[in-house]
N, C-alpha and C. Protein backbone atom coordinates (compact mmCIF):
# COMPACT_ATOMS: atom_id res chain seq x y z
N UNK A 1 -7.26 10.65 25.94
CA UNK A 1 -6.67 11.59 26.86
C UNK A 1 -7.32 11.48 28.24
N UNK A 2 -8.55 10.79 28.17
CA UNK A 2 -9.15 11.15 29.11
C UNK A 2 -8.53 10.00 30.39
N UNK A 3 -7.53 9.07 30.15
CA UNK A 3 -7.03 8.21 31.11
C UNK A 3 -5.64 8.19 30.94
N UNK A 4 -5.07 9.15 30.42
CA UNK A 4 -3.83 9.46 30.23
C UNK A 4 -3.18 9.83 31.88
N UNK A 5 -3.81 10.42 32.97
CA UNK A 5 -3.73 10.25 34.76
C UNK A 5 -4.06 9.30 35.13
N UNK A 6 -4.95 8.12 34.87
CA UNK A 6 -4.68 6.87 35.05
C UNK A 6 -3.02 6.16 34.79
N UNK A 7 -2.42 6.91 33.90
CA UNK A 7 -0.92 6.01 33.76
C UNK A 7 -0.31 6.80 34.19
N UNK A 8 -0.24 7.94 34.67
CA UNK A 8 0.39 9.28 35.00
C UNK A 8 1.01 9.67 33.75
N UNK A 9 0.46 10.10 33.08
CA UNK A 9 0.64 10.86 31.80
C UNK A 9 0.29 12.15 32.12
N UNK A 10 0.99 13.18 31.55
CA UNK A 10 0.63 14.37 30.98
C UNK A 10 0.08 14.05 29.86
N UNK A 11 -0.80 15.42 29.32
CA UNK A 11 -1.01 15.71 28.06
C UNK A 11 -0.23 15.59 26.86
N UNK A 12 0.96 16.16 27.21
CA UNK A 12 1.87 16.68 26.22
C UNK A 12 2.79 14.71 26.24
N UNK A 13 2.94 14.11 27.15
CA UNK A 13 3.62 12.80 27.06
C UNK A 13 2.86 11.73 26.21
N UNK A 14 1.26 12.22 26.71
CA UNK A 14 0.08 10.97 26.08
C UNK A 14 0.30 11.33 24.30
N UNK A 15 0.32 12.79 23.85
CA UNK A 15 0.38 13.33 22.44
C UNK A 15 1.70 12.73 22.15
N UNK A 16 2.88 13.05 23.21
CA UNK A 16 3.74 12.60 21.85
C UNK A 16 3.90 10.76 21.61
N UNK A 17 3.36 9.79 22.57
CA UNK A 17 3.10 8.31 22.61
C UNK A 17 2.42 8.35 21.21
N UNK A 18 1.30 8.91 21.22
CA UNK A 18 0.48 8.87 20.02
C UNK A 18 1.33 9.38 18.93
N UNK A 19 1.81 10.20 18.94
CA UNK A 19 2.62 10.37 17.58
C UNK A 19 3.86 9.01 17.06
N UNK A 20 4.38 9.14 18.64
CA UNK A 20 5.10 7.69 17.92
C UNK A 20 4.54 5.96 17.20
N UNK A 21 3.59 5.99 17.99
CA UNK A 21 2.65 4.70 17.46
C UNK A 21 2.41 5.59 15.87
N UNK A 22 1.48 6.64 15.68
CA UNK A 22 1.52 7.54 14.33
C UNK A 22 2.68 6.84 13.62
N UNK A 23 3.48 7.68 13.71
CA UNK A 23 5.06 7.38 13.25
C UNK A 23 5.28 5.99 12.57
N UNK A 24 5.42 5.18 13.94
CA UNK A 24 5.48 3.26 13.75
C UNK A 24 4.52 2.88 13.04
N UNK A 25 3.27 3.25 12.73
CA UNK A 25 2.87 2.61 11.90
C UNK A 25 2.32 3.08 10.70
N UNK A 26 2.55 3.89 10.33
CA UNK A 26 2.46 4.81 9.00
C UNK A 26 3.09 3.78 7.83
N UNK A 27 3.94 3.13 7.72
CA UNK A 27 4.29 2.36 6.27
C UNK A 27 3.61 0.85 6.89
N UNK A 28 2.33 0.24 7.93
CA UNK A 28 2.16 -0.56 7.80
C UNK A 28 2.01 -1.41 6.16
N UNK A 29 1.12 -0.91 5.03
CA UNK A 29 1.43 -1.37 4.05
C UNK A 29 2.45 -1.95 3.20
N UNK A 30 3.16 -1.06 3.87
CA UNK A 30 4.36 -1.59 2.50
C UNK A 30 4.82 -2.95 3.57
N UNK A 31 5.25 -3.09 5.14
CA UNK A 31 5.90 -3.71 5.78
C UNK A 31 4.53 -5.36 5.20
N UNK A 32 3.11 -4.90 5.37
CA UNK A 32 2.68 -6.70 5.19
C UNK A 32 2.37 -6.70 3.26
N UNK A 33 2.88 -5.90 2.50
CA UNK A 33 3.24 -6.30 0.95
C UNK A 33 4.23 -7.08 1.26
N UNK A 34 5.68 -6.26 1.72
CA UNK A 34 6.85 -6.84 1.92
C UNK A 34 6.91 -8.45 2.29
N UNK A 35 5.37 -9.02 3.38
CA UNK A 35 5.62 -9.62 3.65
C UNK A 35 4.84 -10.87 2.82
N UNK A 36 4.18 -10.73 2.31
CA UNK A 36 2.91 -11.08 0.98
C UNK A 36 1.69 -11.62 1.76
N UNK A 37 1.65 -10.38 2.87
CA UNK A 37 0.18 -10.58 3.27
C UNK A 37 -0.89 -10.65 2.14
N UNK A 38 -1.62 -11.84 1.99
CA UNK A 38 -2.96 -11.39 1.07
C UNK A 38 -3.71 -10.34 0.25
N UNK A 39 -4.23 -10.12 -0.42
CA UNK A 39 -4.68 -8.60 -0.63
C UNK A 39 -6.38 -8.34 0.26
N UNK A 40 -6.68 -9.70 0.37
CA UNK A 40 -8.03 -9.66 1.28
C UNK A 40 -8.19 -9.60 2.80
N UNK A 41 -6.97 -10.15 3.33
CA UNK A 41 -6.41 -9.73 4.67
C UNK A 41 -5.85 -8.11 4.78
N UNK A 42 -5.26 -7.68 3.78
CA UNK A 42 -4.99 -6.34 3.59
C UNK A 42 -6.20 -5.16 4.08
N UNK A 43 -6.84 -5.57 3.19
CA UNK A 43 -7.87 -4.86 3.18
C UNK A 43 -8.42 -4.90 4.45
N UNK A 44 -8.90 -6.04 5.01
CA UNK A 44 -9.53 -5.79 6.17
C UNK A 44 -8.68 -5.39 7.75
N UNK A 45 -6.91 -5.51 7.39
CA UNK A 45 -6.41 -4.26 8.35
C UNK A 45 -6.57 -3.24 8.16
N UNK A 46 -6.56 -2.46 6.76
CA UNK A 46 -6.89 -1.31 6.22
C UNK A 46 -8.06 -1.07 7.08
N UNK A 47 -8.89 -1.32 7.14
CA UNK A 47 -10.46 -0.73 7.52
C UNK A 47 -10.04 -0.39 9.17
N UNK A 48 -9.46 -1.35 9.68
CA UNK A 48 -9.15 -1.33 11.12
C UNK A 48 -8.18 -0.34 11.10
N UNK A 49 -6.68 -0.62 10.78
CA UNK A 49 -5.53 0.42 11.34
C UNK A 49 -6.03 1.77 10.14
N UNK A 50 -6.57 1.99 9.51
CA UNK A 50 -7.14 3.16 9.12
C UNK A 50 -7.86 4.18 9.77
N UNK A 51 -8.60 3.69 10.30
CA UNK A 51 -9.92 4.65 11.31
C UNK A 51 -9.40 4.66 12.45
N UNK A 52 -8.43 3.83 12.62
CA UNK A 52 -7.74 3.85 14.38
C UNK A 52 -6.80 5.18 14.36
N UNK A 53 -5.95 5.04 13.12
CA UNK A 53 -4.77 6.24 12.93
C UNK A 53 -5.71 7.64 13.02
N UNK A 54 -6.67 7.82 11.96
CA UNK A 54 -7.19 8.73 11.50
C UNK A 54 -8.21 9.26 12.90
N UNK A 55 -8.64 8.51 13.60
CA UNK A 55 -9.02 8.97 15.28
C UNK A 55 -7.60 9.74 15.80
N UNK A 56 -6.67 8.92 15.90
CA UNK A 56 -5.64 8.72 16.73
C UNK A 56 -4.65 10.23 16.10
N UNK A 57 -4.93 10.76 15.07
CA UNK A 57 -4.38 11.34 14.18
C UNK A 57 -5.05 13.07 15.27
N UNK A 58 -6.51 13.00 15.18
CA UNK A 58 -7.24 13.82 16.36
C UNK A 58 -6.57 14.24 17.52
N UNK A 59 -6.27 13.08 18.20
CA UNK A 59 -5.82 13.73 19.55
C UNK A 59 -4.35 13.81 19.77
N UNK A 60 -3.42 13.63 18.71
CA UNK A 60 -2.47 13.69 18.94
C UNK A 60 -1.91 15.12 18.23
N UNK A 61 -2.64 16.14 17.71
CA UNK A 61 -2.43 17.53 17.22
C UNK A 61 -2.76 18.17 18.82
């Protein structure tokens, strides 16, 4: 949030961006099963797009 006036964002525009990325990537799993990503490559997006959402999950309430 804190460079959300760097792009000329409001508050309320930067929250709902974040909800849509939220949104878009909420079934990443099923989309790289679908695609027969690895289960060891899996995992290590898991660790990444996990803690990113679950931050991202914070400032977008």
């Amino acid at each position: 949030m804190a460079y959300a006036s760097s792009f000329r964002l409001s508050d309320a525009e930067c929250r709902r961006i974040l909800r849509d990325v939220l949104d878009g990537t909420k079934g990443w799993r099923d989309v790289a099963l679908s695609n027969n990503v690895p289960m060891k490559e899996l995992s290590r997006f898991a660790e990444a797009l996990d803690g990113l959402r679950s931050q991202l999950e914070h400032l977008a309430d």
